[in-house]
C-alpha atoms as a PDB file:
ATOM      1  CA  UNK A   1       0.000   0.000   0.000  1.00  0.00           C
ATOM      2  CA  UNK A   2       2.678   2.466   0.635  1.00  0.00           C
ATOM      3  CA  UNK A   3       4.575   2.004  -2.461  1.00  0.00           C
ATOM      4  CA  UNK A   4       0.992   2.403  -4.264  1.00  0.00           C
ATOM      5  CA  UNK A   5       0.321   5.651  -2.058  1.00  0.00           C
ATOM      6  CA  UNK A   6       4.136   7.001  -2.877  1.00  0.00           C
ATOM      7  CA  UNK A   7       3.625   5.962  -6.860  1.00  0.00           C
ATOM      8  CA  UNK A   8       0.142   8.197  -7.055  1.00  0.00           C
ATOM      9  CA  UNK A   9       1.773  11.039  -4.879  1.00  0.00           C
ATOM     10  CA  UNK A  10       4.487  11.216  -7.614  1.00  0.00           C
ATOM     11  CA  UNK A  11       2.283  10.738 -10.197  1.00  0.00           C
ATOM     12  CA  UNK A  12       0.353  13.377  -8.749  1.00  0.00           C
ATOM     13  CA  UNK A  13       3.436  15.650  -8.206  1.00  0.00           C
ATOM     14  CA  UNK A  14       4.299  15.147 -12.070  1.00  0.00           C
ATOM     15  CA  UNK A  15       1.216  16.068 -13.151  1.00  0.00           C
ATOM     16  CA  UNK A  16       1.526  19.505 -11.208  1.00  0.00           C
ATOM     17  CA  UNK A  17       4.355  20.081 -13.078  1.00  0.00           C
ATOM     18  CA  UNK A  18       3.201  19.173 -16.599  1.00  0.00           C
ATOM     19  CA  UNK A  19       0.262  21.392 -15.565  1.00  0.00           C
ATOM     20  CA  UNK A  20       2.429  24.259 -14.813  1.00  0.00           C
ATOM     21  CA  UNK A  21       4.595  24.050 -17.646  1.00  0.00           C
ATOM     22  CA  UNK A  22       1.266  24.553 -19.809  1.00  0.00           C
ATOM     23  CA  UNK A  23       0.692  27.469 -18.237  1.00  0.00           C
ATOM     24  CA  UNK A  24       4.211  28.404 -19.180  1.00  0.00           C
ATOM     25  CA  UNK A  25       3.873  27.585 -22.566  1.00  0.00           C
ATOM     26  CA  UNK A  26       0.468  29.477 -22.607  1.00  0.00           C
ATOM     27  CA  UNK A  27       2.177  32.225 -21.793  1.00  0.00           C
ATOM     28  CA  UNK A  28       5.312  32.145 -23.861  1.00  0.00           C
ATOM     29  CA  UNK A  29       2.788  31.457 -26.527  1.00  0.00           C
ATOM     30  CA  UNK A  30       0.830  34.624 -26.054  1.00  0.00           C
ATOM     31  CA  UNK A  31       4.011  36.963 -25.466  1.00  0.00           C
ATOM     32  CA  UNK A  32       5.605  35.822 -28.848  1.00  0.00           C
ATOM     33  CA  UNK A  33       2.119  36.282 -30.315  1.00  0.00           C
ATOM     34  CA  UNK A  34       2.063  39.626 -29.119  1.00  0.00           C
ATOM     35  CA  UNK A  35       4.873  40.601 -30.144  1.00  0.00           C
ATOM     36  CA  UNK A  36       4.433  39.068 -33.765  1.00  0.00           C
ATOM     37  CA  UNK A  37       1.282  41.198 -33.870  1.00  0.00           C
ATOM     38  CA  UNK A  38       3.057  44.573 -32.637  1.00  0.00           C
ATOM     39  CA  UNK A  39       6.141  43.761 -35.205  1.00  0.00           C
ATOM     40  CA  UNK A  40       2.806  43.458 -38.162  1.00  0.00           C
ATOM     41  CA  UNK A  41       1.244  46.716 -37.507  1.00  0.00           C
ATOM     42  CA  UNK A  42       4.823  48.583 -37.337  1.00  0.00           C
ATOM     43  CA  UNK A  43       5.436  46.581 -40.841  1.00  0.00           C
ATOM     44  CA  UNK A  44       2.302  47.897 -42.049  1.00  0.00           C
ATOM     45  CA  UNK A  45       2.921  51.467 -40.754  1.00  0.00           C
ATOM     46  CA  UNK A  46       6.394  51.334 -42.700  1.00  0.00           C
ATOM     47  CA  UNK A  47       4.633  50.362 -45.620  1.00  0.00           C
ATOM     48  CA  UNK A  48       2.593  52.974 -45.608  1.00  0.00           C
ATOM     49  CA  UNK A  49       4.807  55.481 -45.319  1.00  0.00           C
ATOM     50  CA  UNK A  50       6.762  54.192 -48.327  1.00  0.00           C
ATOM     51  CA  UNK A  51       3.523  54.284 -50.587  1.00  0.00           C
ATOM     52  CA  UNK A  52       3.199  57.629 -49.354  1.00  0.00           C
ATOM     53  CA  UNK A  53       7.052  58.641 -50.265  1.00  0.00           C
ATOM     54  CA  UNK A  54       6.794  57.167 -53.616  1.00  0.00           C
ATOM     55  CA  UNK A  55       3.765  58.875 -54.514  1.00  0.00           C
ATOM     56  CA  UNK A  56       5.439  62.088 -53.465  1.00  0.00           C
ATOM     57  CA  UNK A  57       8.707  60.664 -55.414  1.00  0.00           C
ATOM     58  CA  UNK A  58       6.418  60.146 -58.607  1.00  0.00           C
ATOM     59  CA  UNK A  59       4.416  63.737 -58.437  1.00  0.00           C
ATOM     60  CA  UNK A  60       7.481  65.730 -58.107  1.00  0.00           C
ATOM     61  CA  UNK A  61       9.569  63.650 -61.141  1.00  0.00           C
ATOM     62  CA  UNK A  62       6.519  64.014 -63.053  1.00  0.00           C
ATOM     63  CA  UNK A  63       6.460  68.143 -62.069  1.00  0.00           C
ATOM     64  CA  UNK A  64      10.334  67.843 -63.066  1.00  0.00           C
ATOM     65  CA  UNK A  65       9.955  66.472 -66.526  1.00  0.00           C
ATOM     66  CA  UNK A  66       7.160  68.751 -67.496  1.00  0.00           C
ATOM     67  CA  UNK A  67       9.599  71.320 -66.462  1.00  0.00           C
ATOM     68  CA  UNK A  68      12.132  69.891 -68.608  1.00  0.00           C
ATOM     69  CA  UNK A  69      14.636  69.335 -65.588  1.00  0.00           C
ATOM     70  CA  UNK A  70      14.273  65.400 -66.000  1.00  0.00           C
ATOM     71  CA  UNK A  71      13.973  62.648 -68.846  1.00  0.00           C
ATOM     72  CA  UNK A  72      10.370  61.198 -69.291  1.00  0.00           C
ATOM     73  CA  UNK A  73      11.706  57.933 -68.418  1.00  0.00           C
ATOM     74  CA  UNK A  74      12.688  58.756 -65.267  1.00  0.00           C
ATOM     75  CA  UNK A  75       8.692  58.667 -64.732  1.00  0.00           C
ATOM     76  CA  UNK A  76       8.849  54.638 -65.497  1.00  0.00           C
ATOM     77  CA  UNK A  77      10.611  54.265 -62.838  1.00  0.00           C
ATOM     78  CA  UNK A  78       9.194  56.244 -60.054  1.00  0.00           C
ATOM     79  CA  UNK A  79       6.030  54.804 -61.402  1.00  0.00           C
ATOM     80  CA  UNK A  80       7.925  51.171 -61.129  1.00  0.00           C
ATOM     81  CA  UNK A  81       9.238  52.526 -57.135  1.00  0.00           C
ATOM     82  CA  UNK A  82       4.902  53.572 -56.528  1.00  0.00           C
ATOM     83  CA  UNK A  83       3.882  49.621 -57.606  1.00  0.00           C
ATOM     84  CA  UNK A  84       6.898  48.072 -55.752  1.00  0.00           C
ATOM     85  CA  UNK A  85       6.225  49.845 -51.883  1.00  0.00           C
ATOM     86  CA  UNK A  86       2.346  48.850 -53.020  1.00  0.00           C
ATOM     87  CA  UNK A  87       3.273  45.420 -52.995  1.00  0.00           C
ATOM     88  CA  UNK A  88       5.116  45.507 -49.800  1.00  0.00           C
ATOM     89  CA  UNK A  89       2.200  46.960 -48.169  1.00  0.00           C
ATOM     90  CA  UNK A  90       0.231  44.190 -49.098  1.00  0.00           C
ATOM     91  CA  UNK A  91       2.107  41.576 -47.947  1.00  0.00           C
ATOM     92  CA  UNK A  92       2.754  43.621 -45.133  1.00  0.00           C
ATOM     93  CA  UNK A  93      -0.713  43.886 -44.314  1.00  0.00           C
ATOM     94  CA  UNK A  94      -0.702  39.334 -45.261  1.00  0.00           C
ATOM     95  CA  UNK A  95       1.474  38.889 -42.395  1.00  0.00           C
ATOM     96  CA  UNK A  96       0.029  41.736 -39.857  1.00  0.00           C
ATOM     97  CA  UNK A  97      -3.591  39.880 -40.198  1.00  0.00           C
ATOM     98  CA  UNK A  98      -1.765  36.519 -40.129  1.00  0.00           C
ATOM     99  CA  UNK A  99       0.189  37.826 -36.876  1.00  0.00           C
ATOM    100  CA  UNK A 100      -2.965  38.846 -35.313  1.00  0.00           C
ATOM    101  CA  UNK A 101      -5.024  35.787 -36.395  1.00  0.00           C
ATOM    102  CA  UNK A 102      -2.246  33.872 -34.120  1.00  0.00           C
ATOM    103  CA  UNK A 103      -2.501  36.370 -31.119  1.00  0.00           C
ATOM    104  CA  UNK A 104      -6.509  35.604 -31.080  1.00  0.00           C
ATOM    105  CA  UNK A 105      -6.462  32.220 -31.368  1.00  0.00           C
ATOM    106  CA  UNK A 106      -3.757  32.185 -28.425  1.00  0.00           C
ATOM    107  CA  UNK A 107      -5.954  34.738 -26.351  1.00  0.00           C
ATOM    108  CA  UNK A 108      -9.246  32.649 -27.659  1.00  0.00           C
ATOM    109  CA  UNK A 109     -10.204  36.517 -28.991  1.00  0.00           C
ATOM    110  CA  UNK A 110     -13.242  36.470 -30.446  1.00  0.00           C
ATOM    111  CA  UNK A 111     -12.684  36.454 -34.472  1.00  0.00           C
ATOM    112  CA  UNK A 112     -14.710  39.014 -35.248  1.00  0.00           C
ATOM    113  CA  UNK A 113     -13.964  41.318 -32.610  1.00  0.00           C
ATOM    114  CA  UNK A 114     -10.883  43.206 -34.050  1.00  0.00           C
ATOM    115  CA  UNK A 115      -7.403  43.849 -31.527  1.00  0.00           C
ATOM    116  CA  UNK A 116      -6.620  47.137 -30.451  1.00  0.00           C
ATOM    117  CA  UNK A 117      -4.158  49.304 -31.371  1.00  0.00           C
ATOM    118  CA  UNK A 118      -1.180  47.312 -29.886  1.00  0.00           C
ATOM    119  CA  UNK A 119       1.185  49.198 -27.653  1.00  0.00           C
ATOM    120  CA  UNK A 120       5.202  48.641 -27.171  1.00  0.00           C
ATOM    121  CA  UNK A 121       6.001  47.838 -23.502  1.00  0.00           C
ATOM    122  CA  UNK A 122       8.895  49.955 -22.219  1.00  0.00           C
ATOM    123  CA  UNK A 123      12.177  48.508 -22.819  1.00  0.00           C
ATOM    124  CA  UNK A 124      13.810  46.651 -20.185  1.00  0.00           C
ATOM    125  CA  UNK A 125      16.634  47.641 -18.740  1.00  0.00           C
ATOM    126  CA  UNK A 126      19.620  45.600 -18.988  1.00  0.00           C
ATOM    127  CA  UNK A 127      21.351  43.778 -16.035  1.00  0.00           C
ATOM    128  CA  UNK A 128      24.466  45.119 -14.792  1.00  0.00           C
ATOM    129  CA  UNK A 129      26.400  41.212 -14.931  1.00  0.00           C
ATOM    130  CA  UNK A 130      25.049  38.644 -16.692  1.00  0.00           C
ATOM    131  CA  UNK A 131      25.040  35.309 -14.991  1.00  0.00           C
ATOM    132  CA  UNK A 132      27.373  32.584 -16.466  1.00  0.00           C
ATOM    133  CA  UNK A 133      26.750  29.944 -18.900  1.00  0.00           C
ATOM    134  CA  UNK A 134      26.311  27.265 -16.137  1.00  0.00           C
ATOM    135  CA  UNK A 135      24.598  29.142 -13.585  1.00  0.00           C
ATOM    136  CA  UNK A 136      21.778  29.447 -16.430  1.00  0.00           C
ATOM    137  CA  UNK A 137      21.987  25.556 -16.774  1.00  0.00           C
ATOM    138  CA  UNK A 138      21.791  25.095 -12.833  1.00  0.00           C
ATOM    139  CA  UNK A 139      19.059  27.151 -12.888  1.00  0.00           C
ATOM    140  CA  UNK A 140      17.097  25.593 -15.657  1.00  0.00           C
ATOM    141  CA  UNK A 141      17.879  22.081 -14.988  1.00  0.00           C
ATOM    142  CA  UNK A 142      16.271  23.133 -11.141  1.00  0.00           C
ATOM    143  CA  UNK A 143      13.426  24.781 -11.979  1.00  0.00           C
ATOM    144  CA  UNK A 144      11.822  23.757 -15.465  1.00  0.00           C
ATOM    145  CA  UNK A 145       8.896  21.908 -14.894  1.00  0.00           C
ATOM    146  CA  UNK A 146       8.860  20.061 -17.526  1.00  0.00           C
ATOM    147  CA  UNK A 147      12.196  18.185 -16.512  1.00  0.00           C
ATOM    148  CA  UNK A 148      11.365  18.056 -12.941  1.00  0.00           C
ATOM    149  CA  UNK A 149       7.886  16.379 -14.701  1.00  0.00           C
ATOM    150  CA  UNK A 150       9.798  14.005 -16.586  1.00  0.00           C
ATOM    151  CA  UNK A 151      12.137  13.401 -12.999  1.00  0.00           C
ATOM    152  CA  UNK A 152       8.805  12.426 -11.504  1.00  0.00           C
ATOM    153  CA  UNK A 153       7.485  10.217 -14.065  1.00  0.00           C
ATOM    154  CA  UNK A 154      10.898   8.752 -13.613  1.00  0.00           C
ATOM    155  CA  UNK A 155      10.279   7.575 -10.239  1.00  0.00           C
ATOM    156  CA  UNK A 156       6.227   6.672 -10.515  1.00  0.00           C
ATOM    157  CA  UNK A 157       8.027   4.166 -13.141  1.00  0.00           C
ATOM    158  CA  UNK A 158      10.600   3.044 -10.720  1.00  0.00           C
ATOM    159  CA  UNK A 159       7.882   3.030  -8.043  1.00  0.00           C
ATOM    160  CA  UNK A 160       5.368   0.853 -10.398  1.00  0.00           C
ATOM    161  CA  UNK A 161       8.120  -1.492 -11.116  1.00  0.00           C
ATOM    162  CA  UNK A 162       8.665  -2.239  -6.798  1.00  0.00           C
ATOM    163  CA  UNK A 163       5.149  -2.552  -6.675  1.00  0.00           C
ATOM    164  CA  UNK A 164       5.130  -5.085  -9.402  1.00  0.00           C
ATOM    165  CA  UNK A 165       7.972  -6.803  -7.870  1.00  0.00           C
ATOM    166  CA  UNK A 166       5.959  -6.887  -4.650  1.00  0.00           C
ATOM    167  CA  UNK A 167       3.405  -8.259  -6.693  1.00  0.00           C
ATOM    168  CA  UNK A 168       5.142 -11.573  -8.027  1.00  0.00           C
ATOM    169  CA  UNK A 169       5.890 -12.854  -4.696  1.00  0.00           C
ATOM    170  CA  UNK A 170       3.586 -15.169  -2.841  1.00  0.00           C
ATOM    171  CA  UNK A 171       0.405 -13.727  -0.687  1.00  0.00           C
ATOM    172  CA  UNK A 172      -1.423 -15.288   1.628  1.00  0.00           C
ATOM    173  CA  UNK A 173      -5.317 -14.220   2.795  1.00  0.00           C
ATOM    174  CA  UNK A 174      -6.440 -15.406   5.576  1.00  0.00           C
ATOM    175  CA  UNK A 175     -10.198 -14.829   6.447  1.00  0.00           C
END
């Protein structure tokens, strides 16, 4: 009985763990999605602002070569600059819905519903020393929960094979 008691404690204890390293992943999930979201509408804002300069680009080359300062062709290609920054505002505006389509789904947002204007968090400041390369190990072999899951699964095996041992042997009832 106790080695069945210790094997669903552990098994128990693991699945605490697994449970908070979904909640971990949830939420590494939903900061990356924000963040692929924020990085689409900046994309898109860029974009537009290069429509906006070519279109200035094209009016004044067309203004120069009516003035006789520029070669007509020299319209073909500001023309050729106008389509180009169009294009990369529509795929711009491909991956900023696709960016946000991720961030809902991750936030179960409702589909319809669209996001808010998405605001940059202040920058962090850096720290002064950065720890070394095996004090981040330490630190992540201690405290991931998914490896101190898989350390408890570990042992509810260990524990289910004594209990099967225990098992084999000979038992008497007496009633």
């Amino acid at each position: 009985r106790r080695t069945s008691f210790r094997r669903a404690t552990t098994a128990y204890a693991a699945a605490r763990l697994n449970e908070r390293q979904q909640r971990r992943s949830v939420i590494f999930d939903a900061t990356s999605g924000f963040y692929e979201a924020l990085k689409g509408q900046e994309l898109v804002r860029v974009a537009e602002a290069q429509v906006e300069r070519a279109r200035r680009v094209l009016e004044i080359t067309k203004a120069r070569v009516e003035a006789g300062d520029l070669a007509a062709k020299e319209i073909l290609q500001a023309e050729a600059d106008l389509a180009n920054a169009e294009v990369n505002l529509i795929q711009a505006r491909i991956s900023a819905a696709t960016s946000e389509a991720g961030l809902k789904a991750v936030l179960a947002w409702p589909e319809a519903r669209p996001l808010p204007r998405l605001k940059a968090p202040p920058s962090p400041t850096p720290p002064e020393r950065l720890p070394e390369l095996a004090e981040f190990e330490r630190s992540a072999l201690a405290e991931r929960p998914d490896l101190l899951a898989q350390e408890q699964n570990l042992r509810a095996l260990r524990l289910a094979t004594q209990q099967a041992e225990l098992d084999r042997r000979v038992t008497f009832e007496l009633s």
